[in-house]
Protein backbone atom coordinates (compact mmCIF):
# COMPACT_ATOMS: atom_id res chain seq x y z
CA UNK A 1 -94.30 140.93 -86.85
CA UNK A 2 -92.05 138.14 -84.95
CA UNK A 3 -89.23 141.00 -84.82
CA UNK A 4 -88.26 140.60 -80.99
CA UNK A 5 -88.60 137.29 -80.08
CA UNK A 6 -87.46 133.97 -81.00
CA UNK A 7 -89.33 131.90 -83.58
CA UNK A 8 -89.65 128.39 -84.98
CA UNK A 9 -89.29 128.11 -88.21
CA UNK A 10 -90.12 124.75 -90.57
CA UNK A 11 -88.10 124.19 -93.50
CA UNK A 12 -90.61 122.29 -96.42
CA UNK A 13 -89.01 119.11 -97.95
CA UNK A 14 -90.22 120.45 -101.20
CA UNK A 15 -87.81 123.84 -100.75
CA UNK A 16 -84.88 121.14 -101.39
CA UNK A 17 -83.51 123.14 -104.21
CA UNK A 18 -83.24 126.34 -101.97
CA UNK A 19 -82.22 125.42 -98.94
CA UNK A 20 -78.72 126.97 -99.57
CA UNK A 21 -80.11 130.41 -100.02
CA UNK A 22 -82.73 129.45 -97.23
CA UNK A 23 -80.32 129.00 -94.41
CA UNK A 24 -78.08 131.63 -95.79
CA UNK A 25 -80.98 133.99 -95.14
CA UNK A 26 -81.95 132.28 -91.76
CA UNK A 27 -77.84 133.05 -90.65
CA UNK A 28 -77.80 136.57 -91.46
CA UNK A 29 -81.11 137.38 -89.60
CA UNK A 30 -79.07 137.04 -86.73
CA UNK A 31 -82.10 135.97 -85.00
CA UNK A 32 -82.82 133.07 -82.66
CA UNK A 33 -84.64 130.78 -84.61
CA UNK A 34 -85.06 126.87 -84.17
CA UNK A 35 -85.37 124.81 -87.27
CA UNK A 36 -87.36 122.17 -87.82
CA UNK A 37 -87.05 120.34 -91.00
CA UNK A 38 -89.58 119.18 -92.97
CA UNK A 39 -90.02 114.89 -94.32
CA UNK A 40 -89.73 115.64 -98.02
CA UNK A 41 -88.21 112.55 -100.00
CA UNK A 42 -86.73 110.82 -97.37
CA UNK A 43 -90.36 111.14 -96.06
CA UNK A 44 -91.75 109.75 -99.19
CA UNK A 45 -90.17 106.38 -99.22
CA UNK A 46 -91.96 105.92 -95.91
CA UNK A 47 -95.63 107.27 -97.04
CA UNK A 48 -95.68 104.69 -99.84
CA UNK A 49 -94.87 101.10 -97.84
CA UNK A 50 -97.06 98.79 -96.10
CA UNK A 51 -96.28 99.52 -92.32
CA UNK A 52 -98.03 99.95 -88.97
CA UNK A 53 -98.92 103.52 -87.94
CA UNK A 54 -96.16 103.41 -84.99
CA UNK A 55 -93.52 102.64 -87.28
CA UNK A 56 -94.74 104.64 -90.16
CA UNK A 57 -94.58 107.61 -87.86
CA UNK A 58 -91.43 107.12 -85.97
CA UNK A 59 -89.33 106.76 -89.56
CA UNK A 60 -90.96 109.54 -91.33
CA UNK A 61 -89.71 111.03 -87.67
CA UNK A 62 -86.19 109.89 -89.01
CA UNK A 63 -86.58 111.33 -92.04
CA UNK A 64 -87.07 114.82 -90.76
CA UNK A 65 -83.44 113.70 -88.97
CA UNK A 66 -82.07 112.95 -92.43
CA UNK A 67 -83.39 116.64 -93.56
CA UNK A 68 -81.62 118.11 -90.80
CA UNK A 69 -78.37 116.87 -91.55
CA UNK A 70 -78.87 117.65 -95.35
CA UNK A 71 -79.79 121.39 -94.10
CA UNK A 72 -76.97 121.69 -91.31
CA UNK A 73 -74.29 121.30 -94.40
CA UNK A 74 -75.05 125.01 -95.09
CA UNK A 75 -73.89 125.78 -91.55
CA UNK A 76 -76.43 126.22 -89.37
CA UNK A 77 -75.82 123.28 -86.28
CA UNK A 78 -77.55 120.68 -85.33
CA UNK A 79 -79.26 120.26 -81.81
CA UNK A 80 -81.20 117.23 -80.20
CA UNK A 81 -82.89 119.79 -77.45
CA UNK A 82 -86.02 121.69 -78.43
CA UNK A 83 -84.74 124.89 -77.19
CA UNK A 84 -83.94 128.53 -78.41
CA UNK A 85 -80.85 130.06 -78.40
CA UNK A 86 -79.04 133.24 -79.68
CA UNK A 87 -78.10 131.68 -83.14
CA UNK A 88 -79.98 129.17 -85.06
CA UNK A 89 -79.70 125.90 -84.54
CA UNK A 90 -81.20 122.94 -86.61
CA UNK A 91 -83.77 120.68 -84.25
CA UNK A 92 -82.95 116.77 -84.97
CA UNK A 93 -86.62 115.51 -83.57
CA UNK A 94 -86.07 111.92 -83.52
CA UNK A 95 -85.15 111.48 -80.19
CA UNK A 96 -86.80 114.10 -78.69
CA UNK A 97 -90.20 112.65 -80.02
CA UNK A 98 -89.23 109.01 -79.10
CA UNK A 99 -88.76 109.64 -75.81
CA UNK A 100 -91.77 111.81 -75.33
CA UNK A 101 -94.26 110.26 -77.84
CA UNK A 102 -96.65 113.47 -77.61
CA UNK A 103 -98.53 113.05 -80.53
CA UNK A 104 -100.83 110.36 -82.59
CA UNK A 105 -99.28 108.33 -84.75
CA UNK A 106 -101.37 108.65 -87.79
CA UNK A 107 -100.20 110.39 -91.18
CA UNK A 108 -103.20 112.88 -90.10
CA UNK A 109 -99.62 114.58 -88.59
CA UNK A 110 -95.98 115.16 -90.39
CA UNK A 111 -93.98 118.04 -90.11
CA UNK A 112 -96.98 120.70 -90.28
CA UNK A 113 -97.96 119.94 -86.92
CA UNK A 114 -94.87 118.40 -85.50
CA UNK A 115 -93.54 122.03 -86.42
CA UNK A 116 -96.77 123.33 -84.56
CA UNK A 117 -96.30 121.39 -81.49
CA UNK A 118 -92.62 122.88 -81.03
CA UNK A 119 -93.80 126.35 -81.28
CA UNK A 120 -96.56 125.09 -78.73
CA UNK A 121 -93.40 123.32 -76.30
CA UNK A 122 -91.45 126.58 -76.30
CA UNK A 123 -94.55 129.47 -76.48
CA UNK A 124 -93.15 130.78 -79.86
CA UNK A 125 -94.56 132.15 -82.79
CA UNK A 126 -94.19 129.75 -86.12
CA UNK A 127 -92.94 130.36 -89.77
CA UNK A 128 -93.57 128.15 -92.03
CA UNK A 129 -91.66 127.77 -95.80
CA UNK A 130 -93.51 126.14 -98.40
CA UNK A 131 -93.41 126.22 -102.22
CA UNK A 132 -96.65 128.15 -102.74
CA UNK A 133 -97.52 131.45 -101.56
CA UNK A 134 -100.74 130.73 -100.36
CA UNK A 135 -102.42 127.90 -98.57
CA UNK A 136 -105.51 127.06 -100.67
CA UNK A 137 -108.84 126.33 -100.01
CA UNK A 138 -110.69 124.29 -102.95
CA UNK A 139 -108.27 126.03 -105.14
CA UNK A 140 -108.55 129.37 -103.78
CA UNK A 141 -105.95 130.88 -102.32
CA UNK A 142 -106.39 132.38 -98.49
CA UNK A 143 -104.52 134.84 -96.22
CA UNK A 144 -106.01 133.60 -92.98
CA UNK A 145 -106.03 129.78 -91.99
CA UNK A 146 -109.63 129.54 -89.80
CA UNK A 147 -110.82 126.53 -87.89
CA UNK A 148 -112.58 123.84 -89.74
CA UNK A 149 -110.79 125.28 -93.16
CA UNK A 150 -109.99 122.07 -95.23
CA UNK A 151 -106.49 122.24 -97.67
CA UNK A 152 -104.07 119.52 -98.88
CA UNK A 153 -101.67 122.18 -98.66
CA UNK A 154 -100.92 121.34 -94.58
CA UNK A 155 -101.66 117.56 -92.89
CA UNK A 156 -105.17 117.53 -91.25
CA UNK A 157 -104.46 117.83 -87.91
CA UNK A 158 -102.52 121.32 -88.42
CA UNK A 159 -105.61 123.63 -88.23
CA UNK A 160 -107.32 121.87 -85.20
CA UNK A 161 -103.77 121.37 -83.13
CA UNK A 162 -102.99 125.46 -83.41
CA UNK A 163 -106.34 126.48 -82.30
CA UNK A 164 -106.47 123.60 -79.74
CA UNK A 165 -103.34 125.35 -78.77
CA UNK A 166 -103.03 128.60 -79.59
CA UNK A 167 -100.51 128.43 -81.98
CA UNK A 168 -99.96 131.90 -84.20
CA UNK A 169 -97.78 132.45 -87.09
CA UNK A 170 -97.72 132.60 -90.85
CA UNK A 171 -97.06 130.32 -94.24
CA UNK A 172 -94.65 131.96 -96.58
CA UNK A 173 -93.41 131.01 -99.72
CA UNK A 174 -90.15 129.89 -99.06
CA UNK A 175 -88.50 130.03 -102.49
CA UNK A 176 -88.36 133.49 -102.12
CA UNK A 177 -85.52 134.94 -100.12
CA UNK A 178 -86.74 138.70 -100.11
CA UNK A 179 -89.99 137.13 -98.44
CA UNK A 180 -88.02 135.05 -95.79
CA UNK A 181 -85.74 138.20 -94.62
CA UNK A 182 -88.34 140.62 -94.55
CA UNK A 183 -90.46 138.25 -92.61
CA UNK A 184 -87.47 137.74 -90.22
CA UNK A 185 -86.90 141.75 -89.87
CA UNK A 186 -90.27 142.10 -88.50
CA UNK A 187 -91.88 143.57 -91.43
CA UNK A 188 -94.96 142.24 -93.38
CA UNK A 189 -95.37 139.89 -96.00
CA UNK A 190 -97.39 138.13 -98.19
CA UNK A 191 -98.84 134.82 -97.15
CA UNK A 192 -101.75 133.12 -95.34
CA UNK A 193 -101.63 134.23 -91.36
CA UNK A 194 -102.75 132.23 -88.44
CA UNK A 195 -103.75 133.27 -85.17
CA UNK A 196 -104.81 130.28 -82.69
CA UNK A 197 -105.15 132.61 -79.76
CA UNK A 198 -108.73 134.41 -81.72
């Protein structure tokens, strides 16, 4: 699963604790793996002030820079260009998304599908790390995301965006080391699959 290829995968703001054993993880995979960080706090301070949609959306944008940076101190680089490489790097989207403005600005979308839309950009397959294992639907917790699911585990415009597009990957728990290397070996794990291409 994902062994021979490259692979996007989006760092939660909510895995703030971890992140040192995250990125240690994502640097001895080896693998060639873009980051894209998720909003978390920095995100926060955004969600809960007055503002128009367009600025809303271009500094929780920022935020996801301000992630980065806090992520890149465990030595994974940062880049500007939404492009794979053979080592990881760390995607700063700020000015990538400024200049291309590809998406709504609406808090229907934060980092779930901005994450989505990269793996879309370079034809990847996407891992995401949350806290929970599962994504949940009313509660119950499900191993395949399918169109028209409603969670508030992911922003609404995730589910429609990777079957509009044809997104695949998986949600992961990202606390969990074992679960992030074994997922990065190739081998399978628990957590809820996705398959836009069905």
């Amino acid at each position: 699963m994902y062994k021979d290829q490259g692979v996007v995968v989006k760092i939660g703001g909510s895995l703030i604790e971890h992140t040192p054993s995250i990125i240690r993880t994502i640097r001895e995979s080896g693998r060639s793996i873009l980051i894209i960080p998720g909003g978390g706090f920095f995100a926060d301070l955004v969600r809960h002030r007055n503002l128009s949609d367009t600025a809303a959306h271009f500094m929780a944008i920022a935020a996801m820079d301000q992630y980065g940076w806090l992520l890149s101190t465990y030595g994974i680089p940062v880049t500007t260009k939404p492009a794979l490489e053979s080592k990881a790097k760390i995607l700063l989207p700020y000015t990538h998304l400024l200049q291309t403005d590809p998406l709504p600005h609406s808090w229907d979308i934060t980092s779930d599908t901005i994450s989505a839309y990269y793996a879309n950009l370079l034809s990847v397959p996407l891992i995401i790390l949350k806290s929970i294992r599962y994504i949940r639907n009313s509660d119950i917790p499900v191993k395949t995301l399918l169109p028209g699911m409603i969670t508030d585990d992911l922003d609404r415009a995730f589910i429609p965006y990777i079957y509009s597009n044809k997104v695949s990957g998986m949600i992961i728990q990202g606390s969990d080391s074992a679960i992030l290397s074994a997922v990065l070996k190739g081998k399978e794990v628990p957590g809820t699959i996705f398959n836009g291409t069905i």
